[in-house]
N, C-alpha and C. Protein backbone atom coordinates (compact mmCIF):
# COMPACT_ATOMS: atom_id res chain seq x y z
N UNK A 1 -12.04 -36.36 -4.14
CA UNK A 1 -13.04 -37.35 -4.45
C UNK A 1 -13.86 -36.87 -5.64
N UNK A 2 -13.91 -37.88 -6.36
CA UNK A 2 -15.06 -37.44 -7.71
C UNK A 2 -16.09 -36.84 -7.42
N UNK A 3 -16.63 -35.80 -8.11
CA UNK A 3 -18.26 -36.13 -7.55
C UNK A 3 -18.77 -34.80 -7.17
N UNK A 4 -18.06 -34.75 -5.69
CA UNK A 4 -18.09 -33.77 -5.05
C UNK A 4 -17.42 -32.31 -5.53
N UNK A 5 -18.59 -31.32 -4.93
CA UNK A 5 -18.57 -29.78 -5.44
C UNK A 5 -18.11 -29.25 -4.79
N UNK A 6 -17.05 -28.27 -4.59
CA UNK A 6 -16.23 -27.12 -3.91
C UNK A 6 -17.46 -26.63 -2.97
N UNK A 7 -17.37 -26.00 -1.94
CA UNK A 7 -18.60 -25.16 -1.35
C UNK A 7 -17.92 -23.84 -1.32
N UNK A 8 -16.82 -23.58 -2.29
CA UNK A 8 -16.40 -22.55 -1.81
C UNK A 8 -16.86 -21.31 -2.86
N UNK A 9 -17.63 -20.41 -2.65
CA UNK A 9 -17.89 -19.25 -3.27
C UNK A 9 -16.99 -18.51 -4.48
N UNK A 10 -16.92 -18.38 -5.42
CA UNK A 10 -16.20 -17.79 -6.54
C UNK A 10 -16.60 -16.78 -6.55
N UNK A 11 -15.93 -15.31 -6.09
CA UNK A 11 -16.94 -14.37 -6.42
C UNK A 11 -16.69 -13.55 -7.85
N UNK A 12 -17.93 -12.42 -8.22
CA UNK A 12 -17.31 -12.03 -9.84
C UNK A 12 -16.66 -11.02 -9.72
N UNK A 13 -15.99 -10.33 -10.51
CA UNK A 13 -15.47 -8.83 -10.73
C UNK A 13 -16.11 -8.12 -9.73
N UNK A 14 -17.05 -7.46 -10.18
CA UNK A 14 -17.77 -6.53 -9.62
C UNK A 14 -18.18 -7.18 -7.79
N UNK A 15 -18.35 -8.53 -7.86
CA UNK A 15 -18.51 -8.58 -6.10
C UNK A 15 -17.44 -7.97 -5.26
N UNK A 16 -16.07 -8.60 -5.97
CA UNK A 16 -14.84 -8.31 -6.02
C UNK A 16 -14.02 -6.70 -5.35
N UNK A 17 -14.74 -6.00 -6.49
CA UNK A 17 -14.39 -4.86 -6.52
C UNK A 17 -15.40 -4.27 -4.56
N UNK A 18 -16.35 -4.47 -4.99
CA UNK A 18 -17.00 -4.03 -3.94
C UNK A 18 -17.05 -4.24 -2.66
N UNK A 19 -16.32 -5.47 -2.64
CA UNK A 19 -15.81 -5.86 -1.02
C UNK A 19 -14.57 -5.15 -0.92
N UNK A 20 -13.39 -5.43 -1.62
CA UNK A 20 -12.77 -4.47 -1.76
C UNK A 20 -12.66 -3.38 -0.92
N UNK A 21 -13.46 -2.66 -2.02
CA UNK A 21 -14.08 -1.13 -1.03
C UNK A 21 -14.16 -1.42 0.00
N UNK A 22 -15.28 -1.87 0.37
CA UNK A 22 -16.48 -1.74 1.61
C UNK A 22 -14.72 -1.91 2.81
N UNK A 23 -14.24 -2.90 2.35
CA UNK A 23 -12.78 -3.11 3.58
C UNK A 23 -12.13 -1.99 3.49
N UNK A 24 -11.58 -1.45 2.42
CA UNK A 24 -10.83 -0.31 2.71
C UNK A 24 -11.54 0.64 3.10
N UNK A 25 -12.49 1.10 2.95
CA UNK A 25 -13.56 1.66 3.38
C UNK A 25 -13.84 2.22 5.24
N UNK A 26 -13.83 0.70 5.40
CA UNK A 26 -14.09 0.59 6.81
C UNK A 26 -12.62 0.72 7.96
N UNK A 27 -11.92 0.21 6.75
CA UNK A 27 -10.12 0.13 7.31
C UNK A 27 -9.68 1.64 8.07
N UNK A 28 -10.57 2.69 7.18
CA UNK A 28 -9.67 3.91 6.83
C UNK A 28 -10.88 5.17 6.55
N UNK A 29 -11.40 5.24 7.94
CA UNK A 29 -12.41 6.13 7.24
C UNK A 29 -12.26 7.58 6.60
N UNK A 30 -11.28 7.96 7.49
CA UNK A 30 -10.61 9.54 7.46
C UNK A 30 -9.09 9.05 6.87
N UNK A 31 -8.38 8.70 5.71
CA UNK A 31 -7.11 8.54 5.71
C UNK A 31 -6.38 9.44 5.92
N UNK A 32 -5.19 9.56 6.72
CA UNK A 32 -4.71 11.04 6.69
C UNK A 32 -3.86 11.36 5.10
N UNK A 33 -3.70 12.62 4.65
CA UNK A 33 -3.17 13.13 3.55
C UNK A 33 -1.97 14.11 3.29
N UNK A 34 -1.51 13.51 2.48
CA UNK A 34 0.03 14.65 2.66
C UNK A 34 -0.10 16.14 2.58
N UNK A 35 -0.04 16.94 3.53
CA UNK A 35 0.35 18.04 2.99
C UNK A 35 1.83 18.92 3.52
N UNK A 36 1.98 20.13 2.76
CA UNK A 36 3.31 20.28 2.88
C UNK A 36 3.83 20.46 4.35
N UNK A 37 3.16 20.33 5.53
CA UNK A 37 4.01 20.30 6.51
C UNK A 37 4.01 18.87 6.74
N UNK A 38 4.08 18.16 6.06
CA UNK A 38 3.99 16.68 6.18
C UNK A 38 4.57 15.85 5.06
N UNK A 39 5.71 15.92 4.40
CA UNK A 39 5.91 15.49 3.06
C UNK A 39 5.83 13.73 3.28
N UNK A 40 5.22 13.04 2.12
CA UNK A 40 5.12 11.83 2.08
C UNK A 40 4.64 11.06 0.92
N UNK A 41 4.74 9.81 1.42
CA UNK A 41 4.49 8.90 0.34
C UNK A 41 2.85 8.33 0.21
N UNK A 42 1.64 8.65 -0.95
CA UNK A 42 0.62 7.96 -0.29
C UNK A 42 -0.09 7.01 -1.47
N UNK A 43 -0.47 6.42 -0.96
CA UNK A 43 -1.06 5.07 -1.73
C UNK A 43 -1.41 5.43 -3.25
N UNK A 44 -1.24 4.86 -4.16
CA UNK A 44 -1.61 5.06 -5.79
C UNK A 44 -3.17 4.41 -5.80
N UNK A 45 -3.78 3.91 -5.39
CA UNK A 45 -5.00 3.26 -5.21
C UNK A 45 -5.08 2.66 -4.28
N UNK A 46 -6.45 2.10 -4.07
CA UNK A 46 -6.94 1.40 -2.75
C UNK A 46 -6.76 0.04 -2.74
N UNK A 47 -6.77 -0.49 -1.77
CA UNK A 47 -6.00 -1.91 -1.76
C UNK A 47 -5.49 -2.89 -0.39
N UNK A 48 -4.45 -3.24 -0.94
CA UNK A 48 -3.68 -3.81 0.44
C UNK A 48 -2.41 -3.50 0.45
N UNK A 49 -1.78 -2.79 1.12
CA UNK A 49 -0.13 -2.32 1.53
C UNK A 49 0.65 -3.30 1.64
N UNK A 50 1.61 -3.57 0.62
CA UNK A 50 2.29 -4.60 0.83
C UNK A 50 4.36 -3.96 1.74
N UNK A 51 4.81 -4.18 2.46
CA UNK A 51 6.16 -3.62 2.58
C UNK A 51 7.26 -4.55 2.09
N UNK A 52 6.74 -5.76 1.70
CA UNK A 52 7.83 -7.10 1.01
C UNK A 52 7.59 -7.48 -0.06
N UNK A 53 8.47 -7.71 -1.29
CA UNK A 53 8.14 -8.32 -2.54
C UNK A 53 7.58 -10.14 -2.01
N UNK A 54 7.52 -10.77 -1.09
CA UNK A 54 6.76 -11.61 -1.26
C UNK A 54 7.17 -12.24 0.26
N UNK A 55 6.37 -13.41 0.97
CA UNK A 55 6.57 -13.52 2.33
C UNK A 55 8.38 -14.05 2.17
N UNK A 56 8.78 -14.12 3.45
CA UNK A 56 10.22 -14.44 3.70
C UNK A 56 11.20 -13.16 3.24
N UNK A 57 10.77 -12.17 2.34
CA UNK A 57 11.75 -11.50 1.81
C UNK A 57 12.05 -10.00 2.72
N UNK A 58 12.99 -9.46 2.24
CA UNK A 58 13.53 -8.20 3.00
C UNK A 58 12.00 -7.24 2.53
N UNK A 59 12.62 -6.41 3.77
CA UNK A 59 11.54 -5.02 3.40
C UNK A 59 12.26 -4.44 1.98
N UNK A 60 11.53 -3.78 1.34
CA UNK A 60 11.78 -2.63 0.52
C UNK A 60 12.34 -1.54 0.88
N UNK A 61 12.36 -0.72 2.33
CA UNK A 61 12.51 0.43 2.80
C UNK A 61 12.07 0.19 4.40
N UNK A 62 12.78 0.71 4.76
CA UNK A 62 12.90 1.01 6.77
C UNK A 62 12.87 2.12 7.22
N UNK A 63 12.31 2.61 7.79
CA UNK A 63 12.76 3.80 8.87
C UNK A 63 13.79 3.61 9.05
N UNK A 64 14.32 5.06 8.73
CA UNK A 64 15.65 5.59 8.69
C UNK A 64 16.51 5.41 7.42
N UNK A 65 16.12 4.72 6.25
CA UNK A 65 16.29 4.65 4.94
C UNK A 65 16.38 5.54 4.70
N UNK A 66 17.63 6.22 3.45
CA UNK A 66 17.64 7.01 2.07
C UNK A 66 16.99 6.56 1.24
N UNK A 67 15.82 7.19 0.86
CA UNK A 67 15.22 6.37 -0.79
C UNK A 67 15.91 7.50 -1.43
N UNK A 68 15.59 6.99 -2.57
CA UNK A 68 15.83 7.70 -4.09
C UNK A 68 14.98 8.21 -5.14
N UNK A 69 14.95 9.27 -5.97
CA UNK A 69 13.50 9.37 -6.58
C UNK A 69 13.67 7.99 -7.47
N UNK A 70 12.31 7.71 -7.55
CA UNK A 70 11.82 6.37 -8.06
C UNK A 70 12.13 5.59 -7.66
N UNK A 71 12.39 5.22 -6.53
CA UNK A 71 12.78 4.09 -5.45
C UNK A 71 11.77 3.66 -5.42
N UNK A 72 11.25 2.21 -5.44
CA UNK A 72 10.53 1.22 -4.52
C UNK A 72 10.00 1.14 -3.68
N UNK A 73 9.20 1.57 -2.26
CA UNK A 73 9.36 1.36 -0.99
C UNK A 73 8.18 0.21 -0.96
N UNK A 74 7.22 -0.25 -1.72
CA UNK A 74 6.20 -0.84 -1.17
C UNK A 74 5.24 -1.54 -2.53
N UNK A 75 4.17 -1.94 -2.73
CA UNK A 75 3.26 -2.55 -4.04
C UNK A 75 1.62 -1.95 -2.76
N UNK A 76 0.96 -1.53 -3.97
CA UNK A 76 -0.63 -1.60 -3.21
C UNK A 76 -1.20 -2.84 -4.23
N UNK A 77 -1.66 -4.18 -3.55
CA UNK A 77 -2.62 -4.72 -4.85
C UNK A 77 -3.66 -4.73 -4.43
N UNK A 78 -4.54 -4.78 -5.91
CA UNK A 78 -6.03 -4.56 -5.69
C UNK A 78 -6.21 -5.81 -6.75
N UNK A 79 -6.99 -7.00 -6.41
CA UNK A 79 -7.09 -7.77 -7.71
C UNK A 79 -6.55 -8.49 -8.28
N UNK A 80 -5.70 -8.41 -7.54
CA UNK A 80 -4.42 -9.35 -8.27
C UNK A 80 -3.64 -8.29 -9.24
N UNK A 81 -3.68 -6.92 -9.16
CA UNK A 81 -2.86 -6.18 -9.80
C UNK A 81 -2.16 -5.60 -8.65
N UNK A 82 -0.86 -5.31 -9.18
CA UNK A 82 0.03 -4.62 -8.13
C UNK A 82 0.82 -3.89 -8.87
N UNK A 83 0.91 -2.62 -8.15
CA UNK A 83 1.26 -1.22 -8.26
C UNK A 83 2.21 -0.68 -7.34
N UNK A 84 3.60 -0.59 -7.92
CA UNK A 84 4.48 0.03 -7.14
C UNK A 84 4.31 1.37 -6.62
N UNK A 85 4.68 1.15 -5.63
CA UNK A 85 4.49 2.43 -4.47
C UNK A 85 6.08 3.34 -4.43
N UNK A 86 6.05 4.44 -5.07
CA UNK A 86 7.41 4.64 -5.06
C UNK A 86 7.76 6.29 -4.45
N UNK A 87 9.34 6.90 -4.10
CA UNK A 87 9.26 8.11 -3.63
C UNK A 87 9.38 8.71 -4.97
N UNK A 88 8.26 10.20 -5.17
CA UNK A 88 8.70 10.76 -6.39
C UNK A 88 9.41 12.11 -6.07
N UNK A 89 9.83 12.19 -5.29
CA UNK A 89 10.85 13.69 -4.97
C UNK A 89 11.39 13.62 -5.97
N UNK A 90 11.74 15.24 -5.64
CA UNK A 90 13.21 15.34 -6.80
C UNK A 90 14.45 15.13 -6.44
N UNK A 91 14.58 14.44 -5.34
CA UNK A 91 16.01 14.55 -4.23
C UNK A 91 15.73 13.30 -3.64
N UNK A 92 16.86 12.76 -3.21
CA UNK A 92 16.35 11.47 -1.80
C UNK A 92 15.85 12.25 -0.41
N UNK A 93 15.26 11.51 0.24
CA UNK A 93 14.49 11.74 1.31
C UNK A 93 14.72 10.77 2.16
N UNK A 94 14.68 10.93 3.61
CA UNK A 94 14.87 9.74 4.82
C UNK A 94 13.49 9.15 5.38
N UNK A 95 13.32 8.54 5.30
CA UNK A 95 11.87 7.68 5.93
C UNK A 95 11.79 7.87 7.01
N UNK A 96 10.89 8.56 7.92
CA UNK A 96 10.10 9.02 9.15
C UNK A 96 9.84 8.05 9.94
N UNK A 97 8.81 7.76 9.03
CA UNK A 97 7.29 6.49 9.95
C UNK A 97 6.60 6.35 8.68
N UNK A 98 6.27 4.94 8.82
CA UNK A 98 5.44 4.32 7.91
C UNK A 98 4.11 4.30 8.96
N UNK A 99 2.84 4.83 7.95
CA UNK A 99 2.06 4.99 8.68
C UNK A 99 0.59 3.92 8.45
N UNK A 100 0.89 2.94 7.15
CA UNK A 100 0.30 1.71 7.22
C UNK A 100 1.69 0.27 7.45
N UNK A 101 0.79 -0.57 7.87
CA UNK A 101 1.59 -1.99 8.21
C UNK A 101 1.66 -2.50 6.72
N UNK A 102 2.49 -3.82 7.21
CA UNK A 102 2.51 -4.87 5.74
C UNK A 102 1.23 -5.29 5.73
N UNK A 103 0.51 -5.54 4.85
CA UNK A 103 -1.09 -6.20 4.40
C UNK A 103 -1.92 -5.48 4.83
N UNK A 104 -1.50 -4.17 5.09
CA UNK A 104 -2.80 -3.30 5.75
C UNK A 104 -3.58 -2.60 4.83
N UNK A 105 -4.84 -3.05 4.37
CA UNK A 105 -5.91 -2.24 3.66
C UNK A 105 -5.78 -0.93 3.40
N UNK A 106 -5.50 -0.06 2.51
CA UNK A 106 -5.06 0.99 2.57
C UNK A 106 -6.11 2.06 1.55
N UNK A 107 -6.73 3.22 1.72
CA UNK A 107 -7.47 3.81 0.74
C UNK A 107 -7.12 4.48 -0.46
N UNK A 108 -7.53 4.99 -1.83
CA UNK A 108 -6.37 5.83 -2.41
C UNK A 108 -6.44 6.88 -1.88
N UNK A 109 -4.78 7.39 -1.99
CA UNK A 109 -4.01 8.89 -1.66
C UNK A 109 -4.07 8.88 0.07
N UNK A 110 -4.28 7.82 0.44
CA UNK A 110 -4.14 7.56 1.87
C UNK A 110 -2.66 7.79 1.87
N UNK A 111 -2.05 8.38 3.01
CA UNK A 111 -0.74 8.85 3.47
C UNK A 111 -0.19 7.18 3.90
N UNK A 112 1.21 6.53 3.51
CA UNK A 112 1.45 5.90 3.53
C UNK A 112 2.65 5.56 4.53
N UNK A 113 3.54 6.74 4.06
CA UNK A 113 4.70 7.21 4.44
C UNK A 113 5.29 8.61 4.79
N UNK A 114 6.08 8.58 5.90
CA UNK A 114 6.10 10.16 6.37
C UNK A 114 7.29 10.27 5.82
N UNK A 115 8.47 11.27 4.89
CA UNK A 115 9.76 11.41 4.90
C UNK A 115 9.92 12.69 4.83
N UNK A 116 11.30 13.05 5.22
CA UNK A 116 12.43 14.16 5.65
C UNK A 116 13.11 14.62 3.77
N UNK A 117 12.05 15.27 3.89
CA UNK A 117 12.92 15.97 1.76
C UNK A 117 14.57 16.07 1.97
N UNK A 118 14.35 16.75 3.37
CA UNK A 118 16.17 17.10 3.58
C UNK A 118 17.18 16.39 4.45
N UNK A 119 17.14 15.29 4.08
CA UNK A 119 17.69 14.02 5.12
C UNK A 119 18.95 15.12 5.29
């Protein structure tokens, strides 16, 4: 209808950014972090964990997967930017446990993924 004004809030950059946070924030207070008795995959920035290039589609990577170095397994977006999430070994590795869901708020260098260096 003519006339009539959206009631719906536009927010700016910076509101943006800061809710953002405040969710991943609250998502993830302690993220756990890779260390070497734990080899893994962990978030490139804070965001939302995606495990599908878009709804309806296959996963990227499963438990019990061979990745490859520079394999794919996931996107974090923040913003409408998205950032592949990838294994950087120097070797393939077998996927453990994924330790965020699909769309799950995720912090940076939050542990993402658990894998086996020596499948």
């Amino acid at each position: 209808m003519a006339g009539k004004k959206s009631s719906k809030k536009h927010l700016t950059h910076d509101e943006e950014e800061k809710l953002l946070h405040k969710m991943c924030e609250e998502a993830s207070k302690r993220p756990e972090k890779v260390t070497n008795a734990s080899p893994g995959i962990n978030a490139p920035m804070a965001g939302v964990f995606y495990r599908i290039p878009a709804p309806g589609k296959e996963l990227f990577a499963k438990v019990g997967d061979i990745v490859e170095p520079g394999q794919k397994i996931g996107l974090v977006e923040a913003m409408k930017l998205f950032t592949e999430v990838v294994w950087n070994g120097v070797r393939p590795a077998k996927i453990l446990k994924f330790k965020a869901q699909n769309e799950e708020c995720v912090d940076a260098d939050q542990l993402l993924v658990i894998v086996d260096p020596d499948p």
